[in-house]
C-alpha atoms as a PDB file:
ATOM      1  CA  UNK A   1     -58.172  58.653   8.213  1.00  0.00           C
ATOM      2  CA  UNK A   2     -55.272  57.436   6.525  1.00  0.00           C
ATOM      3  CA  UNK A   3     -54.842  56.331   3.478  1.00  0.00           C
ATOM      4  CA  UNK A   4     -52.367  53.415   2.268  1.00  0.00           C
ATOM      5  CA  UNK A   5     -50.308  53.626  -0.158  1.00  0.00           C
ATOM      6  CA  UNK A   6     -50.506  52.112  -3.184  1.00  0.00           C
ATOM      7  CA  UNK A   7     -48.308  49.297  -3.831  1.00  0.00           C
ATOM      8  CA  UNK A   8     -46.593  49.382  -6.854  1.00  0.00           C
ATOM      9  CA  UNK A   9     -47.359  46.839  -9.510  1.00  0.00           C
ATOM     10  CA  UNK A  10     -45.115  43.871  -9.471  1.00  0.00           C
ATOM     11  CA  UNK A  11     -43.340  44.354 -12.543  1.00  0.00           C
ATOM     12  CA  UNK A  12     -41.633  47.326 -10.686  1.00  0.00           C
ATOM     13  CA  UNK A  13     -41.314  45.788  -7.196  1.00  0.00           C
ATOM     14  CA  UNK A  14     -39.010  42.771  -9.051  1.00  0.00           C
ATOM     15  CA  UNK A  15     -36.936  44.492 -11.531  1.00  0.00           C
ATOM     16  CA  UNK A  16     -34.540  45.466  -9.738  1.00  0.00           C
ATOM     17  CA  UNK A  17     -34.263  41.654  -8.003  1.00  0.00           C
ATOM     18  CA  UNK A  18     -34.579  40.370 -11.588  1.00  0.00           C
ATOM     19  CA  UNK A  19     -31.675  42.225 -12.851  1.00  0.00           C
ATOM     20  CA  UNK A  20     -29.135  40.708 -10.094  1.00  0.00           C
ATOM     21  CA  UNK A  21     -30.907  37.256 -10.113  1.00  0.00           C
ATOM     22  CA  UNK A  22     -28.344  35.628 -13.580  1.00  0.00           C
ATOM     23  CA  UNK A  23     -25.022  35.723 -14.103  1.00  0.00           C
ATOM     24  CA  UNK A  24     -23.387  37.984 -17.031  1.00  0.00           C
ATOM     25  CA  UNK A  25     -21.644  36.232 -19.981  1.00  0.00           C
ATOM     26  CA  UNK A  26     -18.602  37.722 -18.512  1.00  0.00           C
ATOM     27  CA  UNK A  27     -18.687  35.919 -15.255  1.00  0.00           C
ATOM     28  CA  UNK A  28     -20.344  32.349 -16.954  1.00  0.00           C
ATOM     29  CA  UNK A  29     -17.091  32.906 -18.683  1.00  0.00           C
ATOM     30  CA  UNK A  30     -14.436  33.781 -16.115  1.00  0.00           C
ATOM     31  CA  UNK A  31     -15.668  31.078 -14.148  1.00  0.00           C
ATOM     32  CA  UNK A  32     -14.962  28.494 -17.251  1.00  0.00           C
ATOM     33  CA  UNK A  33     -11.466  29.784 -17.384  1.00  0.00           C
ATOM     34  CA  UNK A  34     -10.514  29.518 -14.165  1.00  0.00           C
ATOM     35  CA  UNK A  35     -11.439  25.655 -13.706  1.00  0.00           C
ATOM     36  CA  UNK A  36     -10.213  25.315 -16.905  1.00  0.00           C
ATOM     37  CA  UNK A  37      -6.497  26.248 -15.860  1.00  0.00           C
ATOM     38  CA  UNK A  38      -7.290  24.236 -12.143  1.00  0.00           C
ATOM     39  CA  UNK A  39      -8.024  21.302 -14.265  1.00  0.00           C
ATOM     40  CA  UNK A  40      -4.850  21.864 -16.559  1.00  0.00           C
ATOM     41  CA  UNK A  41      -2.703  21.959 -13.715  1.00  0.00           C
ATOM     42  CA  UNK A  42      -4.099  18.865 -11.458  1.00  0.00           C
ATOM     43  CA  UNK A  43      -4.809  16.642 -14.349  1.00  0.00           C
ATOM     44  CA  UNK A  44      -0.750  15.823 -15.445  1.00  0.00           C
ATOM     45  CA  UNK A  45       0.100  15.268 -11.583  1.00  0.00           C
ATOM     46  CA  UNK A  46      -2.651  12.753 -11.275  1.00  0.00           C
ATOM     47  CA  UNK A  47      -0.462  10.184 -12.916  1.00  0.00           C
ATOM     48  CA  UNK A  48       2.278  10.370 -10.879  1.00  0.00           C
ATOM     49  CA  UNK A  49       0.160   9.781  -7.996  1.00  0.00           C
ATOM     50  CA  UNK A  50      -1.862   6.848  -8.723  1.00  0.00           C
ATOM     51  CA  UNK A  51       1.159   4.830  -9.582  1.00  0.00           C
ATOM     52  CA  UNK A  52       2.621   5.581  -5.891  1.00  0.00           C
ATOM     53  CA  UNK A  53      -0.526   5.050  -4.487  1.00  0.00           C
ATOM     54  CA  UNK A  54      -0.301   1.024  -5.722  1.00  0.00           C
ATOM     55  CA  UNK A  55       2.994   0.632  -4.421  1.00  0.00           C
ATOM     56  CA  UNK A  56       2.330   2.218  -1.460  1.00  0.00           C
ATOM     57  CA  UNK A  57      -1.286   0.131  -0.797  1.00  0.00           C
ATOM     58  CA  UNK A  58       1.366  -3.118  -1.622  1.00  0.00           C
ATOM     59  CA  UNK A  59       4.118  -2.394   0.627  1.00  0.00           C
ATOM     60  CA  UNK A  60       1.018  -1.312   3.224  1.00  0.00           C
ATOM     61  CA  UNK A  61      -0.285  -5.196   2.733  1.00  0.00           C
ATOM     62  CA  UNK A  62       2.923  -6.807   2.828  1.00  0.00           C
ATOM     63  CA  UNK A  63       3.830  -4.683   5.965  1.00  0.00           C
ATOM     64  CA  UNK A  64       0.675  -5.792   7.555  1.00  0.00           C
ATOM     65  CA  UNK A  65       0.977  -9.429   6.887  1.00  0.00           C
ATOM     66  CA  UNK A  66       4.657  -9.457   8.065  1.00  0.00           C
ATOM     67  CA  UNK A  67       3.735  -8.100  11.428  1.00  0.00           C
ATOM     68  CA  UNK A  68       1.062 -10.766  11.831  1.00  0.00           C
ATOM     69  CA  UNK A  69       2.963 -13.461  10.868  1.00  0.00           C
ATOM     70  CA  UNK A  70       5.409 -12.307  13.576  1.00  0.00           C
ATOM     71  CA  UNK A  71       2.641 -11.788  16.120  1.00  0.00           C
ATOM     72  CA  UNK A  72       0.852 -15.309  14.561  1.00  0.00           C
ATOM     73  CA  UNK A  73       4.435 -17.464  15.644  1.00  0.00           C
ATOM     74  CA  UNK A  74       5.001 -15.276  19.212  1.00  0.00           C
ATOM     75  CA  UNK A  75       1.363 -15.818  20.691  1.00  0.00           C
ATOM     76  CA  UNK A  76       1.125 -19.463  19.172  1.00  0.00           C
ATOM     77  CA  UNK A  77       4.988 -20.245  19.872  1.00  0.00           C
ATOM     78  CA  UNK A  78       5.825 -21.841  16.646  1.00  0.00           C
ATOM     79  CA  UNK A  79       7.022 -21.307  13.233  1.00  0.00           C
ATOM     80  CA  UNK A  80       5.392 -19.442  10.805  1.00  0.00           C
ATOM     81  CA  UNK A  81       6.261 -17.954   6.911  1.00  0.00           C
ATOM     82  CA  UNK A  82       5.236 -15.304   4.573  1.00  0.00           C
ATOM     83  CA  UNK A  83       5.643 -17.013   1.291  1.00  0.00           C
ATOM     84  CA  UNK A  84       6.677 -14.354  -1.372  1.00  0.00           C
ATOM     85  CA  UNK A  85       6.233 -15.513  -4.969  1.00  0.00           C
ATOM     86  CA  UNK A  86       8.517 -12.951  -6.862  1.00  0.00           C
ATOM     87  CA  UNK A  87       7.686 -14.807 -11.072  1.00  0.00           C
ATOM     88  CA  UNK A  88       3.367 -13.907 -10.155  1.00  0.00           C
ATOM     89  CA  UNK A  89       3.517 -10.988  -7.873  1.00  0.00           C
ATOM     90  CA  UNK A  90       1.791 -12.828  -5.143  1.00  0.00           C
ATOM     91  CA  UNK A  91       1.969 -13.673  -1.282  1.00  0.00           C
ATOM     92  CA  UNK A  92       0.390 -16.048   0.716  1.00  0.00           C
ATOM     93  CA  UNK A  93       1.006 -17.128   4.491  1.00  0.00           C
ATOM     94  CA  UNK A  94       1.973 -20.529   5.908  1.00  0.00           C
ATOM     95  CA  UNK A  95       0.832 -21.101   9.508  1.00  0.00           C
ATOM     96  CA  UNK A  96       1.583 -23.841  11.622  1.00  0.00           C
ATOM     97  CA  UNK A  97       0.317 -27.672  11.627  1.00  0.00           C
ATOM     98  CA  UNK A  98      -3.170 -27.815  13.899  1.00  0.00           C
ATOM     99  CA  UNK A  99      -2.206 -30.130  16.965  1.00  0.00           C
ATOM    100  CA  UNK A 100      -3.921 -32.764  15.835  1.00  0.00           C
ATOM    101  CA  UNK A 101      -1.496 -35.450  17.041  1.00  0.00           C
ATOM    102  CA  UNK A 102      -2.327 -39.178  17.402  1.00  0.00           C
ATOM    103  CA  UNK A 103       0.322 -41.861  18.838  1.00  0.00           C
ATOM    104  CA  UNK A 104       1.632 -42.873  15.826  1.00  0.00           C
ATOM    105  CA  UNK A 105       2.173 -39.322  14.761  1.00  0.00           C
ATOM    106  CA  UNK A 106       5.094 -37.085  14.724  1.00  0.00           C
ATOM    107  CA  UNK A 107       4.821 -32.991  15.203  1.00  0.00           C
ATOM    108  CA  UNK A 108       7.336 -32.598  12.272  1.00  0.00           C
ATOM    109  CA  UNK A 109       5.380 -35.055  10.244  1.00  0.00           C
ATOM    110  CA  UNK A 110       2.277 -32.296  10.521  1.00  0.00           C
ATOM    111  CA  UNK A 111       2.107 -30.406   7.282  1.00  0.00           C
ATOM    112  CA  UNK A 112       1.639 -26.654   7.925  1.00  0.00           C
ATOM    113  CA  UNK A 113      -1.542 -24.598   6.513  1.00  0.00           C
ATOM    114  CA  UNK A 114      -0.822 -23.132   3.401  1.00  0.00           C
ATOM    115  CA  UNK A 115      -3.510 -19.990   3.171  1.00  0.00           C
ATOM    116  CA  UNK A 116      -4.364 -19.513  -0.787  1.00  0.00           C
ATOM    117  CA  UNK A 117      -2.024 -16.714  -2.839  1.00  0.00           C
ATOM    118  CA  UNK A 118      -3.297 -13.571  -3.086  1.00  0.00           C
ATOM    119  CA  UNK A 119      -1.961 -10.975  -5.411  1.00  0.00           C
ATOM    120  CA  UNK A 120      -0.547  -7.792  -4.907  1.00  0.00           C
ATOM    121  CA  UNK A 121      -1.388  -4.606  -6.453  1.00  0.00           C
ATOM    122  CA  UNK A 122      -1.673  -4.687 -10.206  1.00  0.00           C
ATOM    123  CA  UNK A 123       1.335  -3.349 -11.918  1.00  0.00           C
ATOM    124  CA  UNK A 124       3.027  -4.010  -8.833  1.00  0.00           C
ATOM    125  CA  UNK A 125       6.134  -6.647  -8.750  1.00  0.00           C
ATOM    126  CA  UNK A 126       8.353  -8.221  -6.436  1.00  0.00           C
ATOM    127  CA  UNK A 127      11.920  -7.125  -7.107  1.00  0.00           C
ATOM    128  CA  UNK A 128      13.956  -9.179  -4.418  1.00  0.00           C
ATOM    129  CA  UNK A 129      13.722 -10.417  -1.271  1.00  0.00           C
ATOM    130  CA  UNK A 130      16.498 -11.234   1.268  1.00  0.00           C
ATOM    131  CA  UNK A 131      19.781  -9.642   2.614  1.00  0.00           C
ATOM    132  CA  UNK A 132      23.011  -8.623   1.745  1.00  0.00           C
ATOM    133  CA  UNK A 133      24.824 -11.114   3.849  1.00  0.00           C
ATOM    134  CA  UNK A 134      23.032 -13.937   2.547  1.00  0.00           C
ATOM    135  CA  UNK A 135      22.190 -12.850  -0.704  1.00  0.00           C
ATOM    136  CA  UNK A 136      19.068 -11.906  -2.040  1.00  0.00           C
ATOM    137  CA  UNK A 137      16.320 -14.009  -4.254  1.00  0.00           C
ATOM    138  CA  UNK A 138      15.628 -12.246  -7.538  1.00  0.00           C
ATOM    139  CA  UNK A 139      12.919 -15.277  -8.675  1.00  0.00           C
ATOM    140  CA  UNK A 140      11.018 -18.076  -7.829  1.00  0.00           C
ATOM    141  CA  UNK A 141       9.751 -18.399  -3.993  1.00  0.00           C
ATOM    142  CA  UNK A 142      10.903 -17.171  -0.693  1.00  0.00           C
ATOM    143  CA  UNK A 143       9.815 -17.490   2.691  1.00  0.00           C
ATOM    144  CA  UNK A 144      10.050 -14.602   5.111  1.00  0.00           C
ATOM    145  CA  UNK A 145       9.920 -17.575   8.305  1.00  0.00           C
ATOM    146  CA  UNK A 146       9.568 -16.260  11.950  1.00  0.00           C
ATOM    147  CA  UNK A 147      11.207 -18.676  14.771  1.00  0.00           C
ATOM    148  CA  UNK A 148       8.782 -19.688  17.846  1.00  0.00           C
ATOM    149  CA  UNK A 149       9.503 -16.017  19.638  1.00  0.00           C
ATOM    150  CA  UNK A 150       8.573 -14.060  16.489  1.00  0.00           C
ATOM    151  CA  UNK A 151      12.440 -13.444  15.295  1.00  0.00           C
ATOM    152  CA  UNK A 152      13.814 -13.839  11.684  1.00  0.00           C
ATOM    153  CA  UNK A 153      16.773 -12.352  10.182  1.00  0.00           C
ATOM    154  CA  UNK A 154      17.457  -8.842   9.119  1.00  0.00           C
ATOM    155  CA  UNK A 155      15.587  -8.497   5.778  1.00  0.00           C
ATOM    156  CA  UNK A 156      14.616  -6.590   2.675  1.00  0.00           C
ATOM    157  CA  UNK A 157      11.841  -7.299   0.241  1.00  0.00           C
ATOM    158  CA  UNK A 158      12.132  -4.809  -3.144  1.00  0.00           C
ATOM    159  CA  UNK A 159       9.237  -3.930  -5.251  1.00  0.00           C
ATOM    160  CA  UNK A 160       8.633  -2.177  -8.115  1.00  0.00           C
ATOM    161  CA  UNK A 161       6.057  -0.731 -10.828  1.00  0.00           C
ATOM    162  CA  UNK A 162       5.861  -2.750 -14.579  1.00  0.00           C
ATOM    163  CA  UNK A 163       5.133   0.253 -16.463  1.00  0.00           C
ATOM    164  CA  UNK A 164       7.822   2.475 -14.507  1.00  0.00           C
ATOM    165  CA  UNK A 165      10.739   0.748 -12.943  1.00  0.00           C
ATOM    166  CA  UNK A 166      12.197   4.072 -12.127  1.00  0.00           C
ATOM    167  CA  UNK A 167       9.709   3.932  -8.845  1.00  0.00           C
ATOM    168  CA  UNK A 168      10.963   1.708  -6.196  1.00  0.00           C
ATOM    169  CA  UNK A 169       9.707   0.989  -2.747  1.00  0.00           C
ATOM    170  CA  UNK A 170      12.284  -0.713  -0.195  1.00  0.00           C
ATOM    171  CA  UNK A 171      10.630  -2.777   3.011  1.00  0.00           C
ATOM    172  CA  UNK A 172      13.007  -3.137   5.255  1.00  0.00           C
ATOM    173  CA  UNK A 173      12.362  -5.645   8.039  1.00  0.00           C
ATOM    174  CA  UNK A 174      14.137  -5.461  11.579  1.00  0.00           C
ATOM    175  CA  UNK A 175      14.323  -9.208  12.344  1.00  0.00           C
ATOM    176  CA  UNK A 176      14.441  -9.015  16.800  1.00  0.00           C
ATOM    177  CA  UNK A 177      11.710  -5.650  16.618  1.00  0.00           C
ATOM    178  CA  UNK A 178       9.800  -6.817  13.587  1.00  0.00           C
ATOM    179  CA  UNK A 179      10.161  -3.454  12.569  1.00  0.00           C
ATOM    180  CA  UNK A 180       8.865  -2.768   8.772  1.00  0.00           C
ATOM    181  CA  UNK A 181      10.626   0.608   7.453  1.00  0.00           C
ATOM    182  CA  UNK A 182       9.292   1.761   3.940  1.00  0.00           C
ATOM    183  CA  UNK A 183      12.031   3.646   1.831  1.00  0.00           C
ATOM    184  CA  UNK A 184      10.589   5.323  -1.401  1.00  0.00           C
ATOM    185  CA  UNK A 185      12.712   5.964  -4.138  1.00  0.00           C
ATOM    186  CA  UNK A 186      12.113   7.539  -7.766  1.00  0.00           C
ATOM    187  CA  UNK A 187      15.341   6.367  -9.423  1.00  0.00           C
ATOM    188  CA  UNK A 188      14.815   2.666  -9.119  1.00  0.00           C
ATOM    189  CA  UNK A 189      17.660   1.986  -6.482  1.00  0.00           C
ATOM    190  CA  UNK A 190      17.015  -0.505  -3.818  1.00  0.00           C
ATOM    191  CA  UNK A 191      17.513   1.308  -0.077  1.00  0.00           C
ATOM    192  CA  UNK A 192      18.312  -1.543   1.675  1.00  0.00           C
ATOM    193  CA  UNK A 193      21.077  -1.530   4.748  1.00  0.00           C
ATOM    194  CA  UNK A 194      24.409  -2.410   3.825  1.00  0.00           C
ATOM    195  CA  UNK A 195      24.969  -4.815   6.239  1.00  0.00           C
ATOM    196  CA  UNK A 196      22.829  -7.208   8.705  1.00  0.00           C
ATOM    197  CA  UNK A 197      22.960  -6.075  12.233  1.00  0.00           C
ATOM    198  CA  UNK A 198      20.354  -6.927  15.314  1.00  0.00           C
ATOM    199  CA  UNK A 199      18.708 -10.367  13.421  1.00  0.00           C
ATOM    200  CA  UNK A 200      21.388 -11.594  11.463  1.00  0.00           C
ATOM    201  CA  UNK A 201      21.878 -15.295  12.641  1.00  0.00           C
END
């Protein structure tokens, strides 16, 4: 008949599993160290990159909202405007008059439908707008305006951080393709073409 073996008492079944179960001080702090210098060396880039982040969420919406205004005059076949208000900071878009004609009333007598401003990113300002043919608009308000097929001149529109005006971001805007190019720069120059070629009429 065989006999079983004794187990042995628990104490000496988990000592072994009790000893490898923590972590030395050693480790806790290696472990502190070594986020430690992680933390030191991600925190002082973090600045840099929320500031580009604004500009580039603004020249994302003003992109956007170009290219449907463009889209906005092709498929209705009329006129339509980005308004840019470079003293606020702020864009809004005019779209055309409703038909909503009666006999005694004229199409151009049809007041367009102004959409309410909207801001841009804070910190975030308009620069300029316009070309270097025709000059550009450095305050007040300017209208980015798209003909019946969708075409507008060759244009730029500039903007720039508050805090750090060395950051620039140049949208350049291809008036026949409706192209939107975005041109960074971190020395605060404006890329914009030198001179207006395809949609400059």
């Amino acid at each position: 008949m065989t006999q079983r073996a004794e187990s042995a008492p628990a104490d000496e079944r988990t000592g072994q599993d009790r000893d490898a179960s923590g972590f030395t001080i050693i480790e806790v702090m290696v472990t502190l160290m070594i986020i430690g210098l992680i933390t030191g060396m991600i925190l002082p880039n973090l600045g840099a990159f929320v500031p580009k982040a604004r500009l580039d969420a603004a020249a994302k919406v003003l992109s956007a909202n170009i290219d449907h205004m463009r889209s906005e005059a092709r498929i209705q076949g009329k006129r339509c405007a980005l308004e840019l208000d470079l003293d606020r900071g702020m864009w809004r878009r005019v779209l055309p008059p409703e038909d909503r004609l009666t006999t005694d009333q004229d199409v151009d007598s049809l007041e367009p439908l102004y959409e309410d401003w909207t801001d841009l990113a804070e910190d975030v300002q308009i620069v300029s707008v316009g070309n270097v043919n025709e000059g550009l608009g450095k305050a007040g308000t300017f209208s980015l305006v798209f003909d019946h097929n969708g075409n507008t001149a060759d244009q730029s529109v500039v903007i720039r951080l508050k805090s750090d005006p060395t950051m620039v971001w140049t949208i350049n805007i291809r008036g026949l393709t409706g192209q939107c190019e975005v041109i960074p720069n971190f020395e605060g120059k404006e890329q914009m073409p030198d001179e207006v070629s395809e949609g400059g009429f």
